[in-house]
PDB file of N, CA and C in Angstrom:
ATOM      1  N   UNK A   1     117.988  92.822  89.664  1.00  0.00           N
ATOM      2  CA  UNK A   1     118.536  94.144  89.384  1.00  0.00           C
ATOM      3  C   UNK A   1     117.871  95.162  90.313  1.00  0.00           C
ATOM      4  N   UNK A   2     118.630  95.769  90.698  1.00  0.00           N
ATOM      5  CA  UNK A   2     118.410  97.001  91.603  1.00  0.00           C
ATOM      6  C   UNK A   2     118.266  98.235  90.905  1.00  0.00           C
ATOM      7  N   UNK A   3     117.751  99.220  90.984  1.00  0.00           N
ATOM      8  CA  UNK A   3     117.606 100.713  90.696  1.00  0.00           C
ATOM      9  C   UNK A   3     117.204 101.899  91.747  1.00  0.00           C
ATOM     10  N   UNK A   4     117.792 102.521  91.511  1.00  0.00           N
ATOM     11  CA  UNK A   4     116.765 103.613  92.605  1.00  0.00           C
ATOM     12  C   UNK A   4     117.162 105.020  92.270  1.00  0.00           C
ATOM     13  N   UNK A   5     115.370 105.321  91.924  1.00  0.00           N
ATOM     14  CA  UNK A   5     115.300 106.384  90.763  1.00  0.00           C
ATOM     15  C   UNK A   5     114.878 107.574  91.494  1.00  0.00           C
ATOM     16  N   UNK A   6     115.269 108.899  91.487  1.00  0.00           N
ATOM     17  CA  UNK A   6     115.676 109.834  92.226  1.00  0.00           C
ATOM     18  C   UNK A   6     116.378 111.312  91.476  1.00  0.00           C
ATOM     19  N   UNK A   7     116.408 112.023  92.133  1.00  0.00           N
ATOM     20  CA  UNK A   7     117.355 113.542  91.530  1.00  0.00           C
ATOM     21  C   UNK A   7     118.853 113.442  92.719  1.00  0.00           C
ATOM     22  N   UNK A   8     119.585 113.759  92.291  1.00  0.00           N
ATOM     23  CA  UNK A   8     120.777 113.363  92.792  1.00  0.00           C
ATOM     24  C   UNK A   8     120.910 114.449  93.881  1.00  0.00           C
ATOM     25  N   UNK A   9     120.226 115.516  93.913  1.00  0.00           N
ATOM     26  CA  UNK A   9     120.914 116.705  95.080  1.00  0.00           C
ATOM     27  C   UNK A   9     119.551 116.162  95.764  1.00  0.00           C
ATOM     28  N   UNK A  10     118.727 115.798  95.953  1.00  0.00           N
ATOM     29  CA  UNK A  10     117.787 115.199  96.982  1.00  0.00           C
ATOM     30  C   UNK A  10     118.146 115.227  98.112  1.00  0.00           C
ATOM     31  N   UNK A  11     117.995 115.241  99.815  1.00  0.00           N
ATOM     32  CA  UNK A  11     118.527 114.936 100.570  1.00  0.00           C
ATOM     33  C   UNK A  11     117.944 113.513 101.221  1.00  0.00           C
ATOM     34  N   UNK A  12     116.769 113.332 100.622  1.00  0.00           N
ATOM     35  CA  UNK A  12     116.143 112.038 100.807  1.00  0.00           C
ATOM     36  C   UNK A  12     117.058 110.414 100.164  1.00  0.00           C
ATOM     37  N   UNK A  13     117.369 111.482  98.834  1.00  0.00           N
ATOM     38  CA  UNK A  13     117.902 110.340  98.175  1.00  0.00           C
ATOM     39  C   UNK A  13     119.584 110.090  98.267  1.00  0.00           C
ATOM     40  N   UNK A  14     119.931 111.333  99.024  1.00  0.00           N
ATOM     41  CA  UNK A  14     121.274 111.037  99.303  1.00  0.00           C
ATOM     42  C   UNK A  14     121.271 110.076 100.227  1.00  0.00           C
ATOM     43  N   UNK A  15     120.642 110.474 101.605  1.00  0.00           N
ATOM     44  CA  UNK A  15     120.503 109.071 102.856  1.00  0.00           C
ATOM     45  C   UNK A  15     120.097 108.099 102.301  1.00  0.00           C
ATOM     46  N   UNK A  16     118.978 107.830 101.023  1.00  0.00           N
ATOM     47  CA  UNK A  16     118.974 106.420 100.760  1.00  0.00           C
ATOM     48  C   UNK A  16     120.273 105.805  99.823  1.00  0.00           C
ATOM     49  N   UNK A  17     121.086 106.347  99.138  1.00  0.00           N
ATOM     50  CA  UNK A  17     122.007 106.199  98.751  1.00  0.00           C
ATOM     51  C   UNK A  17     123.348 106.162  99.558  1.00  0.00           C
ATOM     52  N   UNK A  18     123.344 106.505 101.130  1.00  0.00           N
ATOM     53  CA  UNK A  18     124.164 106.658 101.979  1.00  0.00           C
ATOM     54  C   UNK A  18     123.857 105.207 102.282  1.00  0.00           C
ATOM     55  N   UNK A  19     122.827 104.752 103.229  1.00  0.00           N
ATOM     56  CA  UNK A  19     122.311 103.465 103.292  1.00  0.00           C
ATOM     57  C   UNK A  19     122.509 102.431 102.606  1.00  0.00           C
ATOM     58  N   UNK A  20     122.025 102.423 101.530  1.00  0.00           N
ATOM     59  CA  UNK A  20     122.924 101.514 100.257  1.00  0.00           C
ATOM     60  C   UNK A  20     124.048 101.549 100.385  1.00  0.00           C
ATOM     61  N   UNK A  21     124.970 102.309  99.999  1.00  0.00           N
ATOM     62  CA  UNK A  21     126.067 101.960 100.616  1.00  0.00           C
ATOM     63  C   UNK A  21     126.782 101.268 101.645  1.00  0.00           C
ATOM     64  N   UNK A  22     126.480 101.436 102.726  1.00  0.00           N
ATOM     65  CA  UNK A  22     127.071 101.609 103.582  1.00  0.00           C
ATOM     66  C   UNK A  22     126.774  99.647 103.932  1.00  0.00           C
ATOM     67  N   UNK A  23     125.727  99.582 103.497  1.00  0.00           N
ATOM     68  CA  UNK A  23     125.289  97.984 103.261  1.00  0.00           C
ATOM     69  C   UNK A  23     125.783  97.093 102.926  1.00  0.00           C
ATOM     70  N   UNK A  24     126.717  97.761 102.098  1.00  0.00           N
ATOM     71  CA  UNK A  24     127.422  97.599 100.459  1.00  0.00           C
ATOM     72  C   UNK A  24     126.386  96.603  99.584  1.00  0.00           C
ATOM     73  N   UNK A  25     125.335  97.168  99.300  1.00  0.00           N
ATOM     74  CA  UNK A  25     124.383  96.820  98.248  1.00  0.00           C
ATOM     75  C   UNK A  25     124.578  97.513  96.773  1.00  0.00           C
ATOM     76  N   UNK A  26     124.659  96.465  95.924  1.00  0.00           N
ATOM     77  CA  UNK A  26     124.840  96.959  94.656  1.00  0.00           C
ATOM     78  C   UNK A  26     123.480  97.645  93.767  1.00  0.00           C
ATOM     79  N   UNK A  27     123.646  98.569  93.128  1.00  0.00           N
ATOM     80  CA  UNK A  27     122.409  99.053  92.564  1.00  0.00           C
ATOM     81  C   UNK A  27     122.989 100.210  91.107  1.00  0.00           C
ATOM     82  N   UNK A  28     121.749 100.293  90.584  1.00  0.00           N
ATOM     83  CA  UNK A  28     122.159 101.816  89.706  1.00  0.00           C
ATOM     84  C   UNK A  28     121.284 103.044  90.370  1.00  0.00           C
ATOM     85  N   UNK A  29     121.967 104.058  89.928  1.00  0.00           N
ATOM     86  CA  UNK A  29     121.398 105.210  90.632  1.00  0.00           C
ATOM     87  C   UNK A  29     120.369 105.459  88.810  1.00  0.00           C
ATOM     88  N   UNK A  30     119.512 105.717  88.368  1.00  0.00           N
ATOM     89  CA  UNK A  30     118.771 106.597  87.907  1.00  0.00           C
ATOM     90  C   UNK A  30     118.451 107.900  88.047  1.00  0.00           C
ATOM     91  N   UNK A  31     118.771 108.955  87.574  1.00  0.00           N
ATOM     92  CA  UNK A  31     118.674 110.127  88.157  1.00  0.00           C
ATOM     93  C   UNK A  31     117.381 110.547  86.594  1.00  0.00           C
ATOM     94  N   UNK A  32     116.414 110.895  87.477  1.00  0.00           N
ATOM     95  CA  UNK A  32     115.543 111.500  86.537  1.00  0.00           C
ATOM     96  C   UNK A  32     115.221 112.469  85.788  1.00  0.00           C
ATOM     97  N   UNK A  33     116.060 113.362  86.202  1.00  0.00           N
ATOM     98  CA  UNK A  33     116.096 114.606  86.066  1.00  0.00           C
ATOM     99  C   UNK A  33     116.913 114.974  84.809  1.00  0.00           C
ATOM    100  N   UNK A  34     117.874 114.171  84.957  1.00  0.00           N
ATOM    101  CA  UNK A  34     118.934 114.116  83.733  1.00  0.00           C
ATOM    102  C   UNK A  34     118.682 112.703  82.588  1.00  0.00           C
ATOM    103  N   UNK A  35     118.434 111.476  82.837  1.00  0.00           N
ATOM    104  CA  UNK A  35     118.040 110.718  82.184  1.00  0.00           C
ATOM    105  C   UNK A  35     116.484 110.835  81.636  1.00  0.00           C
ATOM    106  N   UNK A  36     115.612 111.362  82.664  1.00  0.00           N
ATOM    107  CA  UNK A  36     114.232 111.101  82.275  1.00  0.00           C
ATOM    108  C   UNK A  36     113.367 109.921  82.616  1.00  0.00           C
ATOM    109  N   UNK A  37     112.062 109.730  82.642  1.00  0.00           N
ATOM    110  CA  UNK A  37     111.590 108.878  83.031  1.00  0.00           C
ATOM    111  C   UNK A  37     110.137 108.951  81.833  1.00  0.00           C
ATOM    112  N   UNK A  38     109.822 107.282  81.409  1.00  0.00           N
ATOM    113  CA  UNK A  38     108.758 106.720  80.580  1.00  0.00           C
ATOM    114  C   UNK A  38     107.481 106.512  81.275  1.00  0.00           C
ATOM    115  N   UNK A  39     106.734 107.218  80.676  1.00  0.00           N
ATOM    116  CA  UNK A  39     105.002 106.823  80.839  1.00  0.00           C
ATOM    117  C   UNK A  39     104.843 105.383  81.497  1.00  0.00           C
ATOM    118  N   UNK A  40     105.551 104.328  80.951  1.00  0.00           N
ATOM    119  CA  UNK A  40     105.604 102.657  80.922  1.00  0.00           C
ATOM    120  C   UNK A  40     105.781 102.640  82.701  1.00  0.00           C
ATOM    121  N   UNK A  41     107.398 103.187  82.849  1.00  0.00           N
ATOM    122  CA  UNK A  41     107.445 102.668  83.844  1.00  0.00           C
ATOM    123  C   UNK A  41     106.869 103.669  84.867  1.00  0.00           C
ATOM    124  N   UNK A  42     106.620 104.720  84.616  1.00  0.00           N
ATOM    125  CA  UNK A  42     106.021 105.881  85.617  1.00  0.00           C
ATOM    126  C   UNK A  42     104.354 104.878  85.960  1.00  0.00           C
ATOM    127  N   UNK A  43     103.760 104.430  85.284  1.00  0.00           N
ATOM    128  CA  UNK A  43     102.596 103.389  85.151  1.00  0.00           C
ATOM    129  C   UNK A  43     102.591 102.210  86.060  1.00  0.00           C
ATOM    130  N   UNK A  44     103.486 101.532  85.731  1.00  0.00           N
ATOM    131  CA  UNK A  44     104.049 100.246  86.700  1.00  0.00           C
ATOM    132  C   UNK A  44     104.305 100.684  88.175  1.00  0.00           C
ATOM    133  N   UNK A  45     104.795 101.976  88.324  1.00  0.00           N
ATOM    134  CA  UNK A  45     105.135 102.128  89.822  1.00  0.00           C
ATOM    135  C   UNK A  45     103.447 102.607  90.279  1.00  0.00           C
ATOM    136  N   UNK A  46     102.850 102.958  89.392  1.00  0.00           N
ATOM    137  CA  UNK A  46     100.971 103.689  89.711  1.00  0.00           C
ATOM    138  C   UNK A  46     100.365 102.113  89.748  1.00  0.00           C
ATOM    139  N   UNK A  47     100.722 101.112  89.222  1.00  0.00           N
ATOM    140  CA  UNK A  47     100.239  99.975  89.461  1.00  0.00           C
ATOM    141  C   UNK A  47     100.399  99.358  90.779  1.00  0.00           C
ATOM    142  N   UNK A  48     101.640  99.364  91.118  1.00  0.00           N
ATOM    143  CA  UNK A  48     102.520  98.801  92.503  1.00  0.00           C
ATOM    144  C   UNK A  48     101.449  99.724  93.572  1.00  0.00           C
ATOM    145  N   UNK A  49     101.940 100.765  93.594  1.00  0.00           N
ATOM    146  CA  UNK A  49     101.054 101.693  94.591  1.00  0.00           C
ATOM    147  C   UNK A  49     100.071 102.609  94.461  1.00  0.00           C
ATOM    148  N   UNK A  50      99.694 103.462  94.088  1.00  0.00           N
ATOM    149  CA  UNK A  50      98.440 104.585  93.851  1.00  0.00           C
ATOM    150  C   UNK A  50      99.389 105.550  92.936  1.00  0.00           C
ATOM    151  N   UNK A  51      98.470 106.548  92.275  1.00  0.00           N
ATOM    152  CA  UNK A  51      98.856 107.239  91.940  1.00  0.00           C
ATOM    153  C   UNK A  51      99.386 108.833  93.134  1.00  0.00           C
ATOM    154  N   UNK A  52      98.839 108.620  93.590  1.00  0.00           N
ATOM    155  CA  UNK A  52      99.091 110.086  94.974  1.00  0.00           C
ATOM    156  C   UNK A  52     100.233 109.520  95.317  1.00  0.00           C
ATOM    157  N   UNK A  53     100.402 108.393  96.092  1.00  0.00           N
ATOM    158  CA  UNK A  53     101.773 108.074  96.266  1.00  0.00           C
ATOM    159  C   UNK A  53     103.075 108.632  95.448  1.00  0.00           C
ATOM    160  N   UNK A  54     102.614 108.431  94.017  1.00  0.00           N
ATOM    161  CA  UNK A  54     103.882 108.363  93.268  1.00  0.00           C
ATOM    162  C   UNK A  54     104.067 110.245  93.230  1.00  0.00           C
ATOM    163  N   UNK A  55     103.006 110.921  93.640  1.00  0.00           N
ATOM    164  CA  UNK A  55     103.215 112.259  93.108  1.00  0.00           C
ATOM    165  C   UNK A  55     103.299 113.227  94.484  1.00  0.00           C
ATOM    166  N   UNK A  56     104.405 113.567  94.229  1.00  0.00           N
ATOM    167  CA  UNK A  56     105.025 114.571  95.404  1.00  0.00           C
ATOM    168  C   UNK A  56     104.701 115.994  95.540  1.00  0.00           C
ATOM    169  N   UNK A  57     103.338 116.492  96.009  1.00  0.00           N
ATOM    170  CA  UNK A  57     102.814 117.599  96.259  1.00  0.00           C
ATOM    171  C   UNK A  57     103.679 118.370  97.197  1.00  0.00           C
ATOM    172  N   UNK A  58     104.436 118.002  98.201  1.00  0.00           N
ATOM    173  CA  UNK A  58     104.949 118.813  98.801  1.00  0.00           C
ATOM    174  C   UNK A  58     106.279 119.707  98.249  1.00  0.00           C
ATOM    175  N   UNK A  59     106.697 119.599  96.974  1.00  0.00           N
ATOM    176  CA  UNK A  59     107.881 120.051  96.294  1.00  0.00           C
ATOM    177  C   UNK A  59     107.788 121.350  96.028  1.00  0.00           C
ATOM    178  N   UNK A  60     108.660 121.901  95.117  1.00  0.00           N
ATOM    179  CA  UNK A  60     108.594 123.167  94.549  1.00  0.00           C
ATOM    180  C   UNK A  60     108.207 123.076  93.357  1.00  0.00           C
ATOM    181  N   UNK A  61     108.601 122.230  92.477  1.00  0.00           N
ATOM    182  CA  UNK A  61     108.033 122.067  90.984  1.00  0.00           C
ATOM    183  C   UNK A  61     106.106 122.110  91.443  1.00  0.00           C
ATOM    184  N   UNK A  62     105.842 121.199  91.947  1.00  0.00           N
ATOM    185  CA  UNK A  62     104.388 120.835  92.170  1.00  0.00           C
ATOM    186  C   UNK A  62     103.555 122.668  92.906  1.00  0.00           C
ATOM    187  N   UNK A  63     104.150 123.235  93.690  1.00  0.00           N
ATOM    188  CA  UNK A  63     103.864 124.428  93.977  1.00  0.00           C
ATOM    189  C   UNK A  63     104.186 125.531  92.997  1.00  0.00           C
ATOM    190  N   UNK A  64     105.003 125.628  91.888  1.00  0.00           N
ATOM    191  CA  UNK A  64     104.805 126.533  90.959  1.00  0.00           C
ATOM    192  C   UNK A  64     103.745 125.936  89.979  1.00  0.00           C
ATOM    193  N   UNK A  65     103.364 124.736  90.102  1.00  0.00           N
ATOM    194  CA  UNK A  65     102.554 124.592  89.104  1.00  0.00           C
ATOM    195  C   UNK A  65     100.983 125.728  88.900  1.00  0.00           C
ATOM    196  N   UNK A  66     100.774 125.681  88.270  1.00  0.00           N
ATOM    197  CA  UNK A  66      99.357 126.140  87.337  1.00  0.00           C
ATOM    198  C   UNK A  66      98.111 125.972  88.538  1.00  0.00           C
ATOM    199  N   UNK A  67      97.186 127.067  89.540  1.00  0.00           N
ATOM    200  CA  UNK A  67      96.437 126.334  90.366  1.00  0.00           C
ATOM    201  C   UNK A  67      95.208 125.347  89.082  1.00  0.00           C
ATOM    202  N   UNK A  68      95.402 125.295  88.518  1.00  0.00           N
ATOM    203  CA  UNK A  68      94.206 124.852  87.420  1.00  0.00           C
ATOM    204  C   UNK A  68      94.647 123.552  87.372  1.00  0.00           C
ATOM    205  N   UNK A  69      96.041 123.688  86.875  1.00  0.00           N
ATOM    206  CA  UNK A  69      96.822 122.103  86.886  1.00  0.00           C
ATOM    207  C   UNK A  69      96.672 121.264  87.874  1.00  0.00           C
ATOM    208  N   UNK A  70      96.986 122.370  88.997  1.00  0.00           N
ATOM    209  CA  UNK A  70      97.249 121.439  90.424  1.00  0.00           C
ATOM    210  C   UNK A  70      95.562 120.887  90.711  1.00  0.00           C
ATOM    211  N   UNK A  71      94.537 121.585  90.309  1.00  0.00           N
ATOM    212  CA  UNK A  71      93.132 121.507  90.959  1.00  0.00           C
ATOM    213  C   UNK A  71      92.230 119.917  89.901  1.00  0.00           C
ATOM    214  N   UNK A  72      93.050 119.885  88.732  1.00  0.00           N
ATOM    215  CA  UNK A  72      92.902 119.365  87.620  1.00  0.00           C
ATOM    216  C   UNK A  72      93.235 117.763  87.209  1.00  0.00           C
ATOM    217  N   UNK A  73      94.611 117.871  88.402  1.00  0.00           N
ATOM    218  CA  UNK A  73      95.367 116.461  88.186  1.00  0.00           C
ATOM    219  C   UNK A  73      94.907 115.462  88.730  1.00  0.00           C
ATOM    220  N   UNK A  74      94.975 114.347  88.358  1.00  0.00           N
ATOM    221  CA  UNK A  74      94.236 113.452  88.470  1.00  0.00           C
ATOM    222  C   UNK A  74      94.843 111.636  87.989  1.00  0.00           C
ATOM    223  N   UNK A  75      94.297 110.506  87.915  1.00  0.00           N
ATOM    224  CA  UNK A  75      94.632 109.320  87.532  1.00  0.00           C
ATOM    225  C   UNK A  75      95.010 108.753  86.137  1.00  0.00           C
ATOM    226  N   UNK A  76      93.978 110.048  85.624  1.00  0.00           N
ATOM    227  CA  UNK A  76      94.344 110.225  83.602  1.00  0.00           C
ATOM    228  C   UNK A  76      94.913 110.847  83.166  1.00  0.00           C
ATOM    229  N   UNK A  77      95.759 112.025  83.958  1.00  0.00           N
ATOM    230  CA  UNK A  77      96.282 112.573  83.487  1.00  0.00           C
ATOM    231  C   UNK A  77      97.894 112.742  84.176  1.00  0.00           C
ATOM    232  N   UNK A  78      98.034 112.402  85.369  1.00  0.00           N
ATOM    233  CA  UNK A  78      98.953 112.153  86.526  1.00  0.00           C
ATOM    234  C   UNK A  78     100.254 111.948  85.591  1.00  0.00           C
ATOM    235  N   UNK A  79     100.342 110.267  84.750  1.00  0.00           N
ATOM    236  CA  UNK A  79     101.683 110.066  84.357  1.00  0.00           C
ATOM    237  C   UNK A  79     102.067 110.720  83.077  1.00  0.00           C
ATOM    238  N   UNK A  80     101.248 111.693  82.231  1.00  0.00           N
ATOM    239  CA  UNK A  80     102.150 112.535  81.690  1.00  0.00           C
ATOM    240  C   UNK A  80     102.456 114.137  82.458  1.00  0.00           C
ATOM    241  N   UNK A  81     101.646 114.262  83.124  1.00  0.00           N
ATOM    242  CA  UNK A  81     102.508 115.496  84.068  1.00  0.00           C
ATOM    243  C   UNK A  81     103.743 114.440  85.237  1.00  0.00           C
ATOM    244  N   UNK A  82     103.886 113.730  85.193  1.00  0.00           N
ATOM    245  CA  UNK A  82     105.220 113.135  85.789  1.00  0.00           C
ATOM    246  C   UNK A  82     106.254 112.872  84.696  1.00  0.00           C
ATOM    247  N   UNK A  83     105.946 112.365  83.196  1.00  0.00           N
ATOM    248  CA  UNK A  83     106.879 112.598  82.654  1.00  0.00           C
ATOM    249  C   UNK A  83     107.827 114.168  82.156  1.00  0.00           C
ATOM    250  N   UNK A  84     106.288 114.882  82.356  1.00  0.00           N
ATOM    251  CA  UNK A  84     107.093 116.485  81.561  1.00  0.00           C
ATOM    252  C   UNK A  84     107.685 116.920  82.692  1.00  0.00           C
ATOM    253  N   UNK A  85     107.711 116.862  83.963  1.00  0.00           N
ATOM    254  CA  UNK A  85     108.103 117.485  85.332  1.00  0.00           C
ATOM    255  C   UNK A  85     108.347 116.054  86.209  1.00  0.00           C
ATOM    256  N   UNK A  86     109.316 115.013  85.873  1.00  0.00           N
ATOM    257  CA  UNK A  86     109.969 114.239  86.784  1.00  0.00           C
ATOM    258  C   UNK A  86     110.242 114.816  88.132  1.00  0.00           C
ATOM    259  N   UNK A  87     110.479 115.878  88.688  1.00  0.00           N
ATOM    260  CA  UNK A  87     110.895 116.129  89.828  1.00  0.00           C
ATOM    261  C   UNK A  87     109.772 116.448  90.813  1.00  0.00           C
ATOM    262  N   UNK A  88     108.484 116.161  90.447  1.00  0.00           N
ATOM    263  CA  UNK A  88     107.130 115.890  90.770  1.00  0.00           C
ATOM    264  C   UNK A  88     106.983 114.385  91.495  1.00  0.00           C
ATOM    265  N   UNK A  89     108.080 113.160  91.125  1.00  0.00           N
ATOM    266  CA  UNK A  89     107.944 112.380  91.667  1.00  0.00           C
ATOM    267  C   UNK A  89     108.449 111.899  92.814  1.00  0.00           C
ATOM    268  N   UNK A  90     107.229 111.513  93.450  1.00  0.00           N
ATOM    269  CA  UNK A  90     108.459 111.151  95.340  1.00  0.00           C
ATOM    270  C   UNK A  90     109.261 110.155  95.023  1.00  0.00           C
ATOM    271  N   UNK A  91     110.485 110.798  96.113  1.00  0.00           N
ATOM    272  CA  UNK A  91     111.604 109.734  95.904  1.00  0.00           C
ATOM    273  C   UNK A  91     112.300 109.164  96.787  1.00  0.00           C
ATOM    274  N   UNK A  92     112.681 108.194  97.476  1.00  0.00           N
ATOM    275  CA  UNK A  92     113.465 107.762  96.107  1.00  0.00           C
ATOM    276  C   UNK A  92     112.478 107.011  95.894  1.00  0.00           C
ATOM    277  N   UNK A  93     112.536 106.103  94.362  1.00  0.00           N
ATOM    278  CA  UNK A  93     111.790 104.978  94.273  1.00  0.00           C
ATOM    279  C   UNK A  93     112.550 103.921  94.009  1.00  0.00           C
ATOM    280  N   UNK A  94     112.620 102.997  95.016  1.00  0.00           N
ATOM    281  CA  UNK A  94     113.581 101.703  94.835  1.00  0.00           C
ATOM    282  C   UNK A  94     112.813 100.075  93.765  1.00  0.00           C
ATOM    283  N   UNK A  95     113.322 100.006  92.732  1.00  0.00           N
ATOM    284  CA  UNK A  95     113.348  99.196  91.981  1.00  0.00           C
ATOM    285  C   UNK A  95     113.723  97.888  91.925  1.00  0.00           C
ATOM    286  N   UNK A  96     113.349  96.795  93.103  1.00  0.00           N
ATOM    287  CA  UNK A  96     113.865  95.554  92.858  1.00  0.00           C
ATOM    288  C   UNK A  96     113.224  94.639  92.098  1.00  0.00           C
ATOM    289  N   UNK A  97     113.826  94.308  90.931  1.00  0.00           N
ATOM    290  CA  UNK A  97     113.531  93.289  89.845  1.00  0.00           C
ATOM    291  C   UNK A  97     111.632  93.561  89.868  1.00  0.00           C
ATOM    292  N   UNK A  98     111.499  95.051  89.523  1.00  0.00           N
ATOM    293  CA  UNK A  98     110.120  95.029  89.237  1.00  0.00           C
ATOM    294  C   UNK A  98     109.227  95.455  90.736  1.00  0.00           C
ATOM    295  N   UNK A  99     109.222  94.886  91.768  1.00  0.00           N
ATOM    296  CA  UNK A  99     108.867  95.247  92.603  1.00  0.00           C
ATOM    297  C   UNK A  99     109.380  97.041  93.349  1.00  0.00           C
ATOM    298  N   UNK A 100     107.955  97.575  93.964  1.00  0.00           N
ATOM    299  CA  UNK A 100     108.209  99.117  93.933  1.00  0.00           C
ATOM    300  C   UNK A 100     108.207  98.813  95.178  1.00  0.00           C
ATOM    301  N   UNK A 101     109.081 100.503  96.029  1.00  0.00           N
ATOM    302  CA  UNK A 101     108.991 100.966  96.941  1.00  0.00           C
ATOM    303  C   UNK A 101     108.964 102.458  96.995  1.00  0.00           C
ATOM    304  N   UNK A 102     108.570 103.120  97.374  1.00  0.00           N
ATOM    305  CA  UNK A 102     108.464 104.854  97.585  1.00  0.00           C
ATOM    306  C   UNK A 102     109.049 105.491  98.931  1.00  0.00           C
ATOM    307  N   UNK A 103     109.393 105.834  98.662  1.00  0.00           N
ATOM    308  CA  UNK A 103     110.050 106.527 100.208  1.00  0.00           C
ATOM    309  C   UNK A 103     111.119 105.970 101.087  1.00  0.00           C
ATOM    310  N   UNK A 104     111.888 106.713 101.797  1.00  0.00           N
ATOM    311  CA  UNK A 104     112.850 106.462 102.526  1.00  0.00           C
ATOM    312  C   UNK A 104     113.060 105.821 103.921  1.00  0.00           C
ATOM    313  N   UNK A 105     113.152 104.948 104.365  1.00  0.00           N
ATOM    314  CA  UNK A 105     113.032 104.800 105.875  1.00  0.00           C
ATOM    315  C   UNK A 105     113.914 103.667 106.315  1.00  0.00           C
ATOM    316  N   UNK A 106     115.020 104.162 107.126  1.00  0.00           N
ATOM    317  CA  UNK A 106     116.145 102.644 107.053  1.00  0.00           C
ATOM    318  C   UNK A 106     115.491 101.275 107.720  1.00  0.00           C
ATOM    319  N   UNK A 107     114.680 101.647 108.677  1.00  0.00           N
ATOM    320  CA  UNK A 107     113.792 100.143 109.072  1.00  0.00           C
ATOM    321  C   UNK A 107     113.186  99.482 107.688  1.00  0.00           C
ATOM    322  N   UNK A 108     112.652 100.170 107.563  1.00  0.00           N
ATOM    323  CA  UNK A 108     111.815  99.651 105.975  1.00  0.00           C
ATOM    324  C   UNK A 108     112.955  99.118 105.178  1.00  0.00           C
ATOM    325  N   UNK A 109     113.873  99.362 104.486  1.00  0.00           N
ATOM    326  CA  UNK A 109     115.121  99.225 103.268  1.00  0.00           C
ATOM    327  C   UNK A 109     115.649  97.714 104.568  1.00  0.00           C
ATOM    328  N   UNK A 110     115.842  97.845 106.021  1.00  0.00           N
ATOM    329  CA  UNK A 110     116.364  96.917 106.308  1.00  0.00           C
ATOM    330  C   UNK A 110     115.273  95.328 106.433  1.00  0.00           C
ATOM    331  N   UNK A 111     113.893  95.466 106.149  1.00  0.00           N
ATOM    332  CA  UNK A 111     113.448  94.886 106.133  1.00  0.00           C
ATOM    333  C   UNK A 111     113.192  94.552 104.538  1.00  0.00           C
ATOM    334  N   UNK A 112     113.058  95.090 103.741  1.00  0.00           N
ATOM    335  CA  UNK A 112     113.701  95.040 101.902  1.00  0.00           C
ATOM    336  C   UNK A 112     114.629  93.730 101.984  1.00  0.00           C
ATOM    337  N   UNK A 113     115.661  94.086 102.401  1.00  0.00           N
ATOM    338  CA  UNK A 113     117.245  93.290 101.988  1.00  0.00           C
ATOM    339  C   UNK A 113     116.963  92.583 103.540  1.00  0.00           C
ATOM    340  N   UNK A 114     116.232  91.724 103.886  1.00  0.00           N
ATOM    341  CA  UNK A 114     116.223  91.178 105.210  1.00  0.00           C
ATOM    342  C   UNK A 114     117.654  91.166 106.287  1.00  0.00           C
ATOM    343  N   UNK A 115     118.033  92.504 106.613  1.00  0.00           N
ATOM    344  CA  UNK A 115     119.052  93.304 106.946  1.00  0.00           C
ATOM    345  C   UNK A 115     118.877  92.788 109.117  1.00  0.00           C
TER     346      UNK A 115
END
């Protein structure tokens, strides 16, 4: 099973969803923003890779944050400020049968699906 979890006006996640396509690779889109995302699996992707990885400082959610919050966050506290503010997380994150990926890059996705 495929997933790839994301905010739908993204422009990151549109090209990775352009890509998919265009592959014709089957998948679900997850949109986080509107569905939401679990501690569980927000955890599993901090397992796969780091926690900094999974958390997207360069955004706007992450820049209105709290400087206390931002100065504050950390490994214990990381995946519930990703669940209350999903759009904190870099995206896309591609989901194959459990195995993570973070970020966009068509060399990379073509080396994924041995393309």
């Amino acid at each position: 099973m495929i997933t790839l979890f994301g905010i739908k006006n993204c422009d990151t996640i549109k090209k990775a969803r352009q890509w998919l396509a265009a592959e014709d690779i089957d998948y679900r889109f997850h949109n986080v923003r509107v569905e939401g995302i679990d501690a569980a699996t927000i955890e599993h992707w901090i397992e796969q890779s780091d926690w900094e990885t999974v958390l997207n400082r360069r955004g706007t959610t992450w820049h209105k944050l709290d400087s206390q919050v931002q100065a504050t966050t950390n490994r214990d506290n990381v995946t519930a400020l990703l669940v209350e503010y999903p759009a904190m997380i870099k995206r896309p994150v591609l989901d194959i049968d459990g195995t993570i990926t973070i970020g966009f890059k068509p060399d990379l996705y073509q080396k994924i699906f041995n393309l």
